[in-house]
Each structure stands twice: as C-alpha cells, then as structure tokens.
PDB file of N, CA and C in Angstrom:
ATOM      1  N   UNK A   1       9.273 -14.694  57.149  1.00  0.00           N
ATOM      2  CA  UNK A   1       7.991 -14.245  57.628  1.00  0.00           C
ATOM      3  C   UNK A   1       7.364 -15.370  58.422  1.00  0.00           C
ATOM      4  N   UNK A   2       6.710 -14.937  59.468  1.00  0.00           N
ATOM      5  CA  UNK A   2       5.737 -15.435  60.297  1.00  0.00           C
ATOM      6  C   UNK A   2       4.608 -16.420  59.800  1.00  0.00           C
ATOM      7  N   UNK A   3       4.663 -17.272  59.596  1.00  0.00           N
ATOM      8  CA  UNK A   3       3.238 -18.242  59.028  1.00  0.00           C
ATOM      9  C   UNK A   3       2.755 -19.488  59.982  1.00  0.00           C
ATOM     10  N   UNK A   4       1.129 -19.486  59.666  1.00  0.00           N
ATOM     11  CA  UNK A   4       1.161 -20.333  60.347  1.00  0.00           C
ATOM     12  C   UNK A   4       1.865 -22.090  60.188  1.00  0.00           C
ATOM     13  N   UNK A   5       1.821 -22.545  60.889  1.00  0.00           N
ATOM     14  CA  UNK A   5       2.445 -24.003  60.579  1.00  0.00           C
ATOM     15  C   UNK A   5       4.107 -23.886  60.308  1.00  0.00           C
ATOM     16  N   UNK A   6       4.300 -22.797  60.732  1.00  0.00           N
ATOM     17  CA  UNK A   6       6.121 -22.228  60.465  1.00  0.00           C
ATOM     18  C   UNK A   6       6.700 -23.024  61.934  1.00  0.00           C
ATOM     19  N   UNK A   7       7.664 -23.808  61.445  1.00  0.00           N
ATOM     20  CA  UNK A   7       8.420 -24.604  62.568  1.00  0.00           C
ATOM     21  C   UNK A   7       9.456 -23.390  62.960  1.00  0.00           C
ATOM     22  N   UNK A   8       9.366 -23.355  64.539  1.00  0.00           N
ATOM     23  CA  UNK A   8      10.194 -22.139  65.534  1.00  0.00           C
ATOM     24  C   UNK A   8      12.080 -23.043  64.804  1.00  0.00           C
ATOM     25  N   UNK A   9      12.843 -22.173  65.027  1.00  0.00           N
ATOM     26  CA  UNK A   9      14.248 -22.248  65.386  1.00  0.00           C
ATOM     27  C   UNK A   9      14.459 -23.478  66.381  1.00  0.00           C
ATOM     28  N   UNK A  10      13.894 -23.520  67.747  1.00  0.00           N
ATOM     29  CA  UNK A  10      14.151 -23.870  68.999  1.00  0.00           C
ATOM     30  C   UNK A  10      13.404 -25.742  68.316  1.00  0.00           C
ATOM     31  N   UNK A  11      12.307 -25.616  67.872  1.00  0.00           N
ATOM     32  CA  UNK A  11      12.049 -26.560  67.485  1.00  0.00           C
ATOM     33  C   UNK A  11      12.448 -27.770  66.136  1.00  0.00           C
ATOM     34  N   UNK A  12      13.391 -26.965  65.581  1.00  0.00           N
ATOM     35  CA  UNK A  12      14.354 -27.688  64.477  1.00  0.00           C
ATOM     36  C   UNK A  12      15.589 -27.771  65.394  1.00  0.00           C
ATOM     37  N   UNK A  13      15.921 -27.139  66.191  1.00  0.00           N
ATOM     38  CA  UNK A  13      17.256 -27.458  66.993  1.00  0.00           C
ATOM     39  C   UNK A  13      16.442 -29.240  67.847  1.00  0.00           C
ATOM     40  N   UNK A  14      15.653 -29.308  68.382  1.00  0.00           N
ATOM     41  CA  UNK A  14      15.526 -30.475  69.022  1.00  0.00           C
ATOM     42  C   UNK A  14      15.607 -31.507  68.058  1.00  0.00           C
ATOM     43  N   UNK A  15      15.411 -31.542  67.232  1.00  0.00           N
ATOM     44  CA  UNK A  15      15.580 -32.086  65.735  1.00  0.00           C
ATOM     45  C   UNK A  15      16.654 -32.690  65.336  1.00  0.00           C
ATOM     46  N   UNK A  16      17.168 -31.407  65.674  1.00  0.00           N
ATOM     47  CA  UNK A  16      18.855 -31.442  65.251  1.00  0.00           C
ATOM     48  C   UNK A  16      19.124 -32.667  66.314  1.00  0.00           C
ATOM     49  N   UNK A  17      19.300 -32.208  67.461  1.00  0.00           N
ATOM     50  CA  UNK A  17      19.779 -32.344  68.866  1.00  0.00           C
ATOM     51  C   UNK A  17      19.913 -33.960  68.412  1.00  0.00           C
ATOM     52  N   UNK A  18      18.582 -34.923  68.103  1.00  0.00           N
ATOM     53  CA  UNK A  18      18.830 -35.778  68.223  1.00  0.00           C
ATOM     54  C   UNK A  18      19.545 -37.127  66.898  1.00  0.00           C
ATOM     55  N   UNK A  19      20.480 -35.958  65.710  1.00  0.00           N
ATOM     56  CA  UNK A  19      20.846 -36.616  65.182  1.00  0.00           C
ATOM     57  C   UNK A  19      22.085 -37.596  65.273  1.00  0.00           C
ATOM     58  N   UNK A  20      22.448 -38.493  64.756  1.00  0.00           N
ATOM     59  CA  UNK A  20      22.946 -39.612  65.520  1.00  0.00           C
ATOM     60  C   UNK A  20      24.536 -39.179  65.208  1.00  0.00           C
ATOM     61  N   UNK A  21      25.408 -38.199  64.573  1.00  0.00           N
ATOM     62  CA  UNK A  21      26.273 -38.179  64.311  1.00  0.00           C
ATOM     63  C   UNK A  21      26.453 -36.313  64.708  1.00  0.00           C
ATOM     64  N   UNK A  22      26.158 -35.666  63.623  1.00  0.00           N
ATOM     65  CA  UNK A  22      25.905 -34.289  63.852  1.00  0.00           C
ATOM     66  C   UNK A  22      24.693 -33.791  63.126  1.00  0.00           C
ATOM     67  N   UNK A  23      23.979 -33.016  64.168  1.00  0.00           N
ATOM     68  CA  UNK A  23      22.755 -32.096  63.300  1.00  0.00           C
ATOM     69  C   UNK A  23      23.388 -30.665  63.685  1.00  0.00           C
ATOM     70  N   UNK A  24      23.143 -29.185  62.534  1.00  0.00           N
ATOM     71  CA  UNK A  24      23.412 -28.342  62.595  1.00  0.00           C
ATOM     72  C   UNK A  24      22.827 -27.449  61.418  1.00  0.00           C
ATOM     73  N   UNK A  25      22.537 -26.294  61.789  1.00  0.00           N
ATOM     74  CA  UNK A  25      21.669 -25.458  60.508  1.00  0.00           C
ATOM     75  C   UNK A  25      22.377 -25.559  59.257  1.00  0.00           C
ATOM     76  N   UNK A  26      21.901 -25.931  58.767  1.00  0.00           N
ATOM     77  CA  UNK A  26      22.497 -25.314  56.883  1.00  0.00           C
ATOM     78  C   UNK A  26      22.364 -24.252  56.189  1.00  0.00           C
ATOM     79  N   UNK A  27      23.100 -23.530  56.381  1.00  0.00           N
ATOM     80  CA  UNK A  27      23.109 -22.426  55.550  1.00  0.00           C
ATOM     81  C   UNK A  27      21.925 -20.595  56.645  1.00  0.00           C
ATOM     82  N   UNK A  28      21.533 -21.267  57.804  1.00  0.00           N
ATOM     83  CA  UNK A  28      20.406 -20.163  58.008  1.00  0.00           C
ATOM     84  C   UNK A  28      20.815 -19.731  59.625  1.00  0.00           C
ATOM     85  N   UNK A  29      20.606 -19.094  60.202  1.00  0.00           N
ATOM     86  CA  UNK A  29      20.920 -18.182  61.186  1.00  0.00           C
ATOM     87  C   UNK A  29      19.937 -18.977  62.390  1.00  0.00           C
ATOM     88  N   UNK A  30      19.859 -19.703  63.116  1.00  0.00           N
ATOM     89  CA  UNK A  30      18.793 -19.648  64.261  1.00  0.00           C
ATOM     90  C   UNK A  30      18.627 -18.755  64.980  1.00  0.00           C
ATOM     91  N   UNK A  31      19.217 -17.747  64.881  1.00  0.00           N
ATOM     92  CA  UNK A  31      18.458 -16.511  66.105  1.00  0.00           C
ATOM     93  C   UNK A  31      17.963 -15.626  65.194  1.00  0.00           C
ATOM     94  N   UNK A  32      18.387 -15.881  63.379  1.00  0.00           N
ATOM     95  CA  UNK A  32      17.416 -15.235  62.275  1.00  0.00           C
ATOM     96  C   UNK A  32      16.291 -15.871  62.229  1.00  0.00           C
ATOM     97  N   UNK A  33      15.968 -16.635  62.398  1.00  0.00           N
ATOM     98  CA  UNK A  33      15.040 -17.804  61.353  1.00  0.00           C
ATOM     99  C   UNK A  33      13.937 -17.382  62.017  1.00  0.00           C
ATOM    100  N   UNK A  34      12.827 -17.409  61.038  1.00  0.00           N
ATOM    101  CA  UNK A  34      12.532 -17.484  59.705  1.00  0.00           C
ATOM    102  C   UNK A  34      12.781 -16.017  59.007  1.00  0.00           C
ATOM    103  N   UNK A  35      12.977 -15.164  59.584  1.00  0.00           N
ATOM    104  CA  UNK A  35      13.298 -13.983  58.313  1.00  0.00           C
ATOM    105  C   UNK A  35      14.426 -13.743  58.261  1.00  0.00           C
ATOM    106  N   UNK A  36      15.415 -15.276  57.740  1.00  0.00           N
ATOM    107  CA  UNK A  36      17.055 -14.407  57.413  1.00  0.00           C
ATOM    108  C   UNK A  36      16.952 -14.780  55.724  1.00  0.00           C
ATOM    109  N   UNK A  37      16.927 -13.230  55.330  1.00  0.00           N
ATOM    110  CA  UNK A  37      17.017 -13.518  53.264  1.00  0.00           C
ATOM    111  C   UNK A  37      18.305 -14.232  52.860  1.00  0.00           C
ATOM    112  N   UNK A  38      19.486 -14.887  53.719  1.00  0.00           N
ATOM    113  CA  UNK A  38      20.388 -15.214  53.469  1.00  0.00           C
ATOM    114  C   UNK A  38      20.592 -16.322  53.332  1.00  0.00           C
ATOM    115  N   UNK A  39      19.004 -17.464  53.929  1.00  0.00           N
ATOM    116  CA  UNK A  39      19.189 -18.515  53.639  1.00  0.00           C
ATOM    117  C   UNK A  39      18.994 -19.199  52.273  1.00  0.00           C
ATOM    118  N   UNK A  40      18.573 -17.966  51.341  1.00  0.00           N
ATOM    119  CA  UNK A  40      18.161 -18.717  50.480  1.00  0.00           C
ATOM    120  C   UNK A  40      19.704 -19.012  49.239  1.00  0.00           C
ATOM    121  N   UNK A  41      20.888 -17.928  49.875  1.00  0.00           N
ATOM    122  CA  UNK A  41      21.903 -17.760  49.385  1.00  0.00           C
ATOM    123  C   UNK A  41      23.007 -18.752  49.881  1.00  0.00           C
ATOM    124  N   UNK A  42      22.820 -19.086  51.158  1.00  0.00           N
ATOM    125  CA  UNK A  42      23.700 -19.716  52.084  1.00  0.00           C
ATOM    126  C   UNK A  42      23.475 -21.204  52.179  1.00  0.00           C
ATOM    127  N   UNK A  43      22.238 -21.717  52.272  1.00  0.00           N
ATOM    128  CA  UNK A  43      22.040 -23.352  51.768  1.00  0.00           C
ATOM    129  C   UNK A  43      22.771 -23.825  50.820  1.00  0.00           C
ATOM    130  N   UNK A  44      22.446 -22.782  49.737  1.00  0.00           N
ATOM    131  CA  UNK A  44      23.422 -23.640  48.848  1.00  0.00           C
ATOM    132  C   UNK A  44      24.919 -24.029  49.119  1.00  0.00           C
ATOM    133  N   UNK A  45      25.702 -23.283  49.573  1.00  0.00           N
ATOM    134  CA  UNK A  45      27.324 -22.915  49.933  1.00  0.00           C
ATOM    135  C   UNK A  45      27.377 -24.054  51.016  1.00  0.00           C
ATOM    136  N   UNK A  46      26.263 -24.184  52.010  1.00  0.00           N
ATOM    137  CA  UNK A  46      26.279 -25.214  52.995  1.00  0.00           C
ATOM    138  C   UNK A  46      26.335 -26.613  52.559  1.00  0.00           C
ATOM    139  N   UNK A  47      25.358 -27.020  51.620  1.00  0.00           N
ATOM    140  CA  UNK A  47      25.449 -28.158  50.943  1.00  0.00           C
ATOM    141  C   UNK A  47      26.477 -28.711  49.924  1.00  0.00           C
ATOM    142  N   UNK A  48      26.867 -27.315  49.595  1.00  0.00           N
ATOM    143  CA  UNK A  48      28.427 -27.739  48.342  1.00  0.00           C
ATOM    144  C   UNK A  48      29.321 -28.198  49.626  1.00  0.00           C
ATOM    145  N   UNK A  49      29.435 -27.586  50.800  1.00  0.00           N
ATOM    146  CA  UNK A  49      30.502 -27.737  52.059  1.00  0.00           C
ATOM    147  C   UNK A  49      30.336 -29.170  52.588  1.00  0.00           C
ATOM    148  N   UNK A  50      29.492 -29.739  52.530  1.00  0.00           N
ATOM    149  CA  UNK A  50      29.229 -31.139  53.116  1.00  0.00           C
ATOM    150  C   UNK A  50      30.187 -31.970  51.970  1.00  0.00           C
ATOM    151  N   UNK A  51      31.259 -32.753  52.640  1.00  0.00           N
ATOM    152  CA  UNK A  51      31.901 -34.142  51.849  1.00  0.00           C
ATOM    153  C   UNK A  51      31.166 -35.047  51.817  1.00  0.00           C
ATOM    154  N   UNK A  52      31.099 -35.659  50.218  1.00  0.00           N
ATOM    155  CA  UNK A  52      30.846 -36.637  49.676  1.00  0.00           C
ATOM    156  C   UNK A  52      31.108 -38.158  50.361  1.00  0.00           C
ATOM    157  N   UNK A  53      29.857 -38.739  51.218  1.00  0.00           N
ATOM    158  CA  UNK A  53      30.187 -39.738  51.772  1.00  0.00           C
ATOM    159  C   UNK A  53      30.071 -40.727  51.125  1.00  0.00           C
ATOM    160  N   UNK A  54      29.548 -41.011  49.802  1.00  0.00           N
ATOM    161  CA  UNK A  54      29.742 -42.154  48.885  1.00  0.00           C
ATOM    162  C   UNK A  54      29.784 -41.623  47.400  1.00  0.00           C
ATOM    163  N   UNK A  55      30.330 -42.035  46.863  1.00  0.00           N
ATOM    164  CA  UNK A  55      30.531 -42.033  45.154  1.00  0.00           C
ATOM    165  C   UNK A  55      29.138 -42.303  44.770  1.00  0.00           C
ATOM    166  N   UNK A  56      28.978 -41.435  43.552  1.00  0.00           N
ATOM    167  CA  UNK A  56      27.826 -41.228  42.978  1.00  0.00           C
ATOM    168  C   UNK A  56      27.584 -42.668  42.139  1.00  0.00           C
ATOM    169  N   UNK A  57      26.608 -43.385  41.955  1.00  0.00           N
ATOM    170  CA  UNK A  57      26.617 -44.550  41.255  1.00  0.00           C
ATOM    171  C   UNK A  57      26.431 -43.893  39.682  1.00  0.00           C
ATOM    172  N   UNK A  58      26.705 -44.847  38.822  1.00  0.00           N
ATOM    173  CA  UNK A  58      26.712 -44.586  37.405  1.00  0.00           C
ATOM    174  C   UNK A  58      25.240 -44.374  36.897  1.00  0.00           C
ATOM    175  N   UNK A  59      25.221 -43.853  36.006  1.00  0.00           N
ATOM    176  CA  UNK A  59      23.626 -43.480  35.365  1.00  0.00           C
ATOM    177  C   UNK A  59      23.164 -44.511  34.892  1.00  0.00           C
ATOM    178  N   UNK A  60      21.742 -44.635  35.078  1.00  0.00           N
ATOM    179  CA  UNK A  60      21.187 -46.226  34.386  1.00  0.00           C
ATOM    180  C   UNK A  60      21.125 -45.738  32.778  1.00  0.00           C
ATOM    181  N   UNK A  61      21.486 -47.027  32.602  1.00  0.00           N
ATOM    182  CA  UNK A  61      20.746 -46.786  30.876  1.00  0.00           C
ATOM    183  C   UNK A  61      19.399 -46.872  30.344  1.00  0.00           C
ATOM    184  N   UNK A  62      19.035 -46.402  29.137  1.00  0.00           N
ATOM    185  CA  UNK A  62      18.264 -46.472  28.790  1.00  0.00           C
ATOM    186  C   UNK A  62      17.080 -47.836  29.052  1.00  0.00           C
ATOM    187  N   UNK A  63      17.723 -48.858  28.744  1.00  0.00           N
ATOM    188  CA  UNK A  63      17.099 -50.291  28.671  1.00  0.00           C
ATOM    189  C   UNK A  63      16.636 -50.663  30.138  1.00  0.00           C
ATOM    190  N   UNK A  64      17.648 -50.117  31.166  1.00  0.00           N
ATOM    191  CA  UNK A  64      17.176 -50.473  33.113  1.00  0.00           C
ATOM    192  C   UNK A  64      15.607 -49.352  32.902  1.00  0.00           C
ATOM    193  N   UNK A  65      16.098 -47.826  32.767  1.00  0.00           N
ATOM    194  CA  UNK A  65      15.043 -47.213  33.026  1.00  0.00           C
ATOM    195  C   UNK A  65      13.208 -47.749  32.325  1.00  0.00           C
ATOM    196  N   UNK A  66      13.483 -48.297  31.337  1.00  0.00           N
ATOM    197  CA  UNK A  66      12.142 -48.500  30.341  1.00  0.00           C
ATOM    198  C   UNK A  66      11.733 -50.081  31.411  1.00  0.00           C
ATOM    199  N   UNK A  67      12.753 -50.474  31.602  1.00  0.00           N
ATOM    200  CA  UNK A  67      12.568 -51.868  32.300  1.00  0.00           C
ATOM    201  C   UNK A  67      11.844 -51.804  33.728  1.00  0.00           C
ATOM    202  N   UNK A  68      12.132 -50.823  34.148  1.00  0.00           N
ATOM    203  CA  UNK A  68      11.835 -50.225  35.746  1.00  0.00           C
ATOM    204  C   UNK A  68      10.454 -49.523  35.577  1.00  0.00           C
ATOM    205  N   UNK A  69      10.185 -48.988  34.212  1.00  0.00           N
ATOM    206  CA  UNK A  69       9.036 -48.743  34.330  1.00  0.00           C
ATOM    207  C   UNK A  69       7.806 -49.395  33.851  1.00  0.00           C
ATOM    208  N   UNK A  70       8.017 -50.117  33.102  1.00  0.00           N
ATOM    209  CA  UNK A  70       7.495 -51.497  33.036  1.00  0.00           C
ATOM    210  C   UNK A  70       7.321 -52.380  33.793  1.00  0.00           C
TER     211      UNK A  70
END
C-alpha cells in the first residue's frame, strides 16, 4: 500500500545502483513494490540465499556480557 514517506522502487534502485560490489532486491518485485504480498514470504528465502561471508564468532560468556555492561 501507498503511504506517505513510502520510498518509490526507482528510488531504492539508485540505492542499489550505487553499491560497491552488488545491490539487488531481496526477496520483492520492483515493478510490484510496494504492494507485492510476496515480499513478506520471499525476503526470507533471499536472505537464507546470500553465502556466508564470515564465520559466525563464538557466543560471549556470561562473565564478557556482565563485564560489558558494567
């Protein structure tokens, strides 16, 4: 749906345009957007599709987190 402050298609493509490797929709239709109900199904599938460019670091422990918030 139509709202105000709703960024156009044409204006997330310039967006795109200038990312330094590749920019490209995730998961949503640009000649849908904003009323394709499929993005809310298709982001996800888009983001599982993106490879893992670094290994996940290990979970802090208990003692970093209390420390960090302190």
């Amino acid at each position: 749906m139509d709202s105000v402050g709703t960024v156009t298609a044409g204006q997330w493509q310039r967006i795109l345009d200038r990312a330094r490797t590749t920019g490209l929709f995730a998961g949503v239709s640009a000649r849908r957007y904003p009323s394709d109900p499929q993005t809310f199904f298709g982001f996800q599938r888009a983001l599982r599709a993106i490879p893992n460019r670094y290994p996940l670091p290990p979970p802090l422990s208990l003692v970093a987190v209390t420390g960090f918030l302190a």
